[in-house]
C-alpha atoms as a PDB file:
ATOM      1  CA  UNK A   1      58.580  -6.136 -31.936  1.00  0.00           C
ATOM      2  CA  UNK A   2      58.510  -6.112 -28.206  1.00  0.00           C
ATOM      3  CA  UNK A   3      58.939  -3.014 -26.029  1.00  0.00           C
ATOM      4  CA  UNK A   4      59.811  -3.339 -22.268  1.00  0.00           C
ATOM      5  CA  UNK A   5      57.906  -0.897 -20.172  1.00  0.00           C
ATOM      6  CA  UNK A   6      60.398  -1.182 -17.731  1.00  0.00           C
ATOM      7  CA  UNK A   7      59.352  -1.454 -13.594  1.00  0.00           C
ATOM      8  CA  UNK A   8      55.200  -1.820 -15.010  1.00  0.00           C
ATOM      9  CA  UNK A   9      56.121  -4.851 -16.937  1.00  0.00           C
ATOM     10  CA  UNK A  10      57.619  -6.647 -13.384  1.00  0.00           C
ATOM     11  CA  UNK A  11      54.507  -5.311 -11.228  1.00  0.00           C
ATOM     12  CA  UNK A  12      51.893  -6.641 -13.163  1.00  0.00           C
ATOM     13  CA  UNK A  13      53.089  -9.999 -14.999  1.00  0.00           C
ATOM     14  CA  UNK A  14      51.101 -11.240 -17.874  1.00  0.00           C
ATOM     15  CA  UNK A  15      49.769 -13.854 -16.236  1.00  0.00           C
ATOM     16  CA  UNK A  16      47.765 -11.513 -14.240  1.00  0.00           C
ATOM     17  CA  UNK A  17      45.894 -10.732 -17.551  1.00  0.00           C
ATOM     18  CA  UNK A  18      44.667 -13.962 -17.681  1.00  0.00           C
ATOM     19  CA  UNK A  19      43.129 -14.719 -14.196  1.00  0.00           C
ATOM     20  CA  UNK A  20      39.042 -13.736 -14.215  1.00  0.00           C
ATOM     21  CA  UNK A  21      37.321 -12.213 -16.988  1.00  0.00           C
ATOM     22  CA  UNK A  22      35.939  -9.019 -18.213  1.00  0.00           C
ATOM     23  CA  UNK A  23      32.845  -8.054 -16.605  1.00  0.00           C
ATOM     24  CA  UNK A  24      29.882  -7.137 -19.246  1.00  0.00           C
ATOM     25  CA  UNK A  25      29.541  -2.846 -18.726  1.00  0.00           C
ATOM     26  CA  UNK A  26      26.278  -2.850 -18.738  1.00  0.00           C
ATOM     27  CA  UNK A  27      26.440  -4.954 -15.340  1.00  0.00           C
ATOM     28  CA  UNK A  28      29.057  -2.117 -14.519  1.00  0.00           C
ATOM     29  CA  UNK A  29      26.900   0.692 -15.678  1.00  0.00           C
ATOM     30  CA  UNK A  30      23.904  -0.337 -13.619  1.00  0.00           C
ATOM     31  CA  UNK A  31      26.004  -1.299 -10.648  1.00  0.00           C
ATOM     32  CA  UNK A  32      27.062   2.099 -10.846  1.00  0.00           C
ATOM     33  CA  UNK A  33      23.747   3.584 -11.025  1.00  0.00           C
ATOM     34  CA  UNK A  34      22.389   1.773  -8.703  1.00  0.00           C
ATOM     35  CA  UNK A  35      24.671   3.572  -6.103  1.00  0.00           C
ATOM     36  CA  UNK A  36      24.067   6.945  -6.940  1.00  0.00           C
ATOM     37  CA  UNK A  37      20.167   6.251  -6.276  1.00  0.00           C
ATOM     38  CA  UNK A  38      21.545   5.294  -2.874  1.00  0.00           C
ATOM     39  CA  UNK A  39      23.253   8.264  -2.945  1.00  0.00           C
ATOM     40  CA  UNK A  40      20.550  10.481  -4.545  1.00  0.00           C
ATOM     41  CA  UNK A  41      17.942   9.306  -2.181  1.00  0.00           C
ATOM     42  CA  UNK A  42      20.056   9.743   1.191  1.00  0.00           C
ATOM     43  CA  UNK A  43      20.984  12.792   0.078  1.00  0.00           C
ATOM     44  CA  UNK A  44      17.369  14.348  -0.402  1.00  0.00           C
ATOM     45  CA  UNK A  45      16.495  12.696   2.940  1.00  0.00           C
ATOM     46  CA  UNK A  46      19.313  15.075   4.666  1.00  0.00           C
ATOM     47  CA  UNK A  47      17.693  17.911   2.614  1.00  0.00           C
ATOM     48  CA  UNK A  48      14.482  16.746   4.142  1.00  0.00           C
ATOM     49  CA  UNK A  49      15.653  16.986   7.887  1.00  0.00           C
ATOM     50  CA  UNK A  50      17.293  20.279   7.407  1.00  0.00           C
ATOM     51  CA  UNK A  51      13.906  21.275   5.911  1.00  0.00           C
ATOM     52  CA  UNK A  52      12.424  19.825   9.754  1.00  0.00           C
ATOM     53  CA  UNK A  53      15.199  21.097  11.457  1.00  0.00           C
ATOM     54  CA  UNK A  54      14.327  24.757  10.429  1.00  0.00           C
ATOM     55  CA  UNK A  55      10.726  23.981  10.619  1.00  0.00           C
ATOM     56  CA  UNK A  56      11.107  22.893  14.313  1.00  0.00           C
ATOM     57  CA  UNK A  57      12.836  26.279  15.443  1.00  0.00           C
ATOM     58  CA  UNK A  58       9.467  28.323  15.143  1.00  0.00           C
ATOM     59  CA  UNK A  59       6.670  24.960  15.054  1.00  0.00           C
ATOM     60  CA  UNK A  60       4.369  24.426  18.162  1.00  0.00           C
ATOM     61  CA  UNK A  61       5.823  20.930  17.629  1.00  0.00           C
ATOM     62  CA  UNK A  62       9.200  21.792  18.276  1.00  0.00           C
ATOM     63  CA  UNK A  63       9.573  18.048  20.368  1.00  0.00           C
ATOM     64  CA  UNK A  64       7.976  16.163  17.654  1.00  0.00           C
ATOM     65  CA  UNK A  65       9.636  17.592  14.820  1.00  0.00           C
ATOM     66  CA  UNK A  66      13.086  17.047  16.346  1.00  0.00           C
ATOM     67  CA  UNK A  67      12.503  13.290  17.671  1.00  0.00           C
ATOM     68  CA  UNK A  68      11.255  13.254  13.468  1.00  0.00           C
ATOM     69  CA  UNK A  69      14.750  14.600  12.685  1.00  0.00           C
ATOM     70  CA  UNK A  70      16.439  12.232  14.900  1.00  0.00           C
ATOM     71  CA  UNK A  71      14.471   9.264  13.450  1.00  0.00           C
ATOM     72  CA  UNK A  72      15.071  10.394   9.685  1.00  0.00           C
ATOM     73  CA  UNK A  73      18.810  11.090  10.876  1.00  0.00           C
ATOM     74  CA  UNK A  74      19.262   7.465  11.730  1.00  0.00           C
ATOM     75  CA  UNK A  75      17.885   5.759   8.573  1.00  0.00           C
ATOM     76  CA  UNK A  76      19.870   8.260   6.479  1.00  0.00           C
ATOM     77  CA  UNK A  77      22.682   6.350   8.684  1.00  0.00           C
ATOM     78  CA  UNK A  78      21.097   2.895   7.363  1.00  0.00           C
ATOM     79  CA  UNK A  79      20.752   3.966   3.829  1.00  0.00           C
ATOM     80  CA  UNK A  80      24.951   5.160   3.620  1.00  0.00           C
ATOM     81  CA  UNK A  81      25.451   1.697   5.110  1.00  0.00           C
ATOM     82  CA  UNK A  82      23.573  -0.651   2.665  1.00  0.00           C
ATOM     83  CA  UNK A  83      24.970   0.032  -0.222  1.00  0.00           C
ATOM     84  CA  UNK A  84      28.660  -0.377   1.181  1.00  0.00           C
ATOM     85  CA  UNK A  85      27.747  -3.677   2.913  1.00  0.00           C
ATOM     86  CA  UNK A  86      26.323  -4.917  -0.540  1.00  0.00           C
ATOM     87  CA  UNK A  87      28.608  -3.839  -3.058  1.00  0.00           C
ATOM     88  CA  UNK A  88      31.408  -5.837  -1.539  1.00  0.00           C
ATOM     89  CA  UNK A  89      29.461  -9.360  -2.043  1.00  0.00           C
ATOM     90  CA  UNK A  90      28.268  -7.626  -6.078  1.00  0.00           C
ATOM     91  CA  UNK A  91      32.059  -7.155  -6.681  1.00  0.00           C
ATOM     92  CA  UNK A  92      33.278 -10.557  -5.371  1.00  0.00           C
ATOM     93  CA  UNK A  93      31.012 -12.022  -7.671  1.00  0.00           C
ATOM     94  CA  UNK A  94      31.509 -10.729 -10.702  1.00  0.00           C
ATOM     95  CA  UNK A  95      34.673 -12.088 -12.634  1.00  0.00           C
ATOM     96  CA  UNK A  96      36.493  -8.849 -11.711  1.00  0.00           C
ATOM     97  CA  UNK A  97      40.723  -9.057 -11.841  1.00  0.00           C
ATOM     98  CA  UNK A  98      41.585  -8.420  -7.967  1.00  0.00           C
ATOM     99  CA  UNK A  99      43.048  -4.955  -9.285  1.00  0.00           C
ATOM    100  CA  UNK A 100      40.155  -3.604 -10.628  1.00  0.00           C
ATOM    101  CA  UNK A 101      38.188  -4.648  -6.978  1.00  0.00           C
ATOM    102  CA  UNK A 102      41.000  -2.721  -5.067  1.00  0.00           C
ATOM    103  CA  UNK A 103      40.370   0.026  -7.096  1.00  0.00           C
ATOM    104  CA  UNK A 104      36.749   0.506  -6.857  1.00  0.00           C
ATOM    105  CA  UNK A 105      36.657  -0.834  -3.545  1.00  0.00           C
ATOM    106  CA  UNK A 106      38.782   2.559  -2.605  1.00  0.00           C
ATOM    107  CA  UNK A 107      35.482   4.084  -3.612  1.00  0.00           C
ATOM    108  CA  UNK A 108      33.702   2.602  -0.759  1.00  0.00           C
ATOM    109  CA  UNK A 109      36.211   3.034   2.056  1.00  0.00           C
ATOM    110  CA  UNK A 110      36.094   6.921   1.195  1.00  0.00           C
ATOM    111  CA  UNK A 111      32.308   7.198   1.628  1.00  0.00           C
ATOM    112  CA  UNK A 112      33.261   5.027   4.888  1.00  0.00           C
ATOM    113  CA  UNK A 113      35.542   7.222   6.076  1.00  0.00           C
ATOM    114  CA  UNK A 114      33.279  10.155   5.590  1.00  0.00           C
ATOM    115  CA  UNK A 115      30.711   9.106   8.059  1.00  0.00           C
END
């Protein structure tokens, strides 16, 4: 017995189904833990500089420990960056349907969008 969805049944055809192949989860799971060690790390780096910042307000080394924020600031910058730039390449070559990258490429152009 068939049943007709309707509109869903003309927007994705059944020949979409058939293009790629699954991806293996556990190549999922890691990809996805991977980023939140990106994540995880460049967030206790920011902890790290407000930790200077407040620091600097009554230090001797006032200079010093703001030129150290400023540094840390900038490869906090780096770290958001490199895991955007490489997911893109990870996703392109996995056998991924071009739906699935749209959808967890959204991911990456709201962390983009954040900065």
């Amino acid at each position: 017995m068939k049943f007709r969805v309707g509109i869903l049944e003309d927007m994705h055809p059944k020949a979409w189904y058939k293009q790629g192949t699954d991806p293996d989860y556990r190549f999922t799971l890691a990809n996805e833990r991977t980023f939140l060690a990106w994540v995880r790390t460049n967030l206790a780096l920011l902890a790290t500089i407000i930790v200077f910042d407040h620091l600097a307000e009554s230090s001797a080394y006032c200079g010093l420990l703001r030129a150290l924020c400023l540094g840390l600031l900038l490869v906090a910058g780096v770290l958001v960056l490199a895991p955007i730039s490489s997911g893109e390449p990870m996703r392109s070559r996995c056998g991924m349907p071009e739906a699935c990258q749209l959808a967890s490429s959204s991911r990456w152009s709201a962390l983009r969008s954040s900065l």
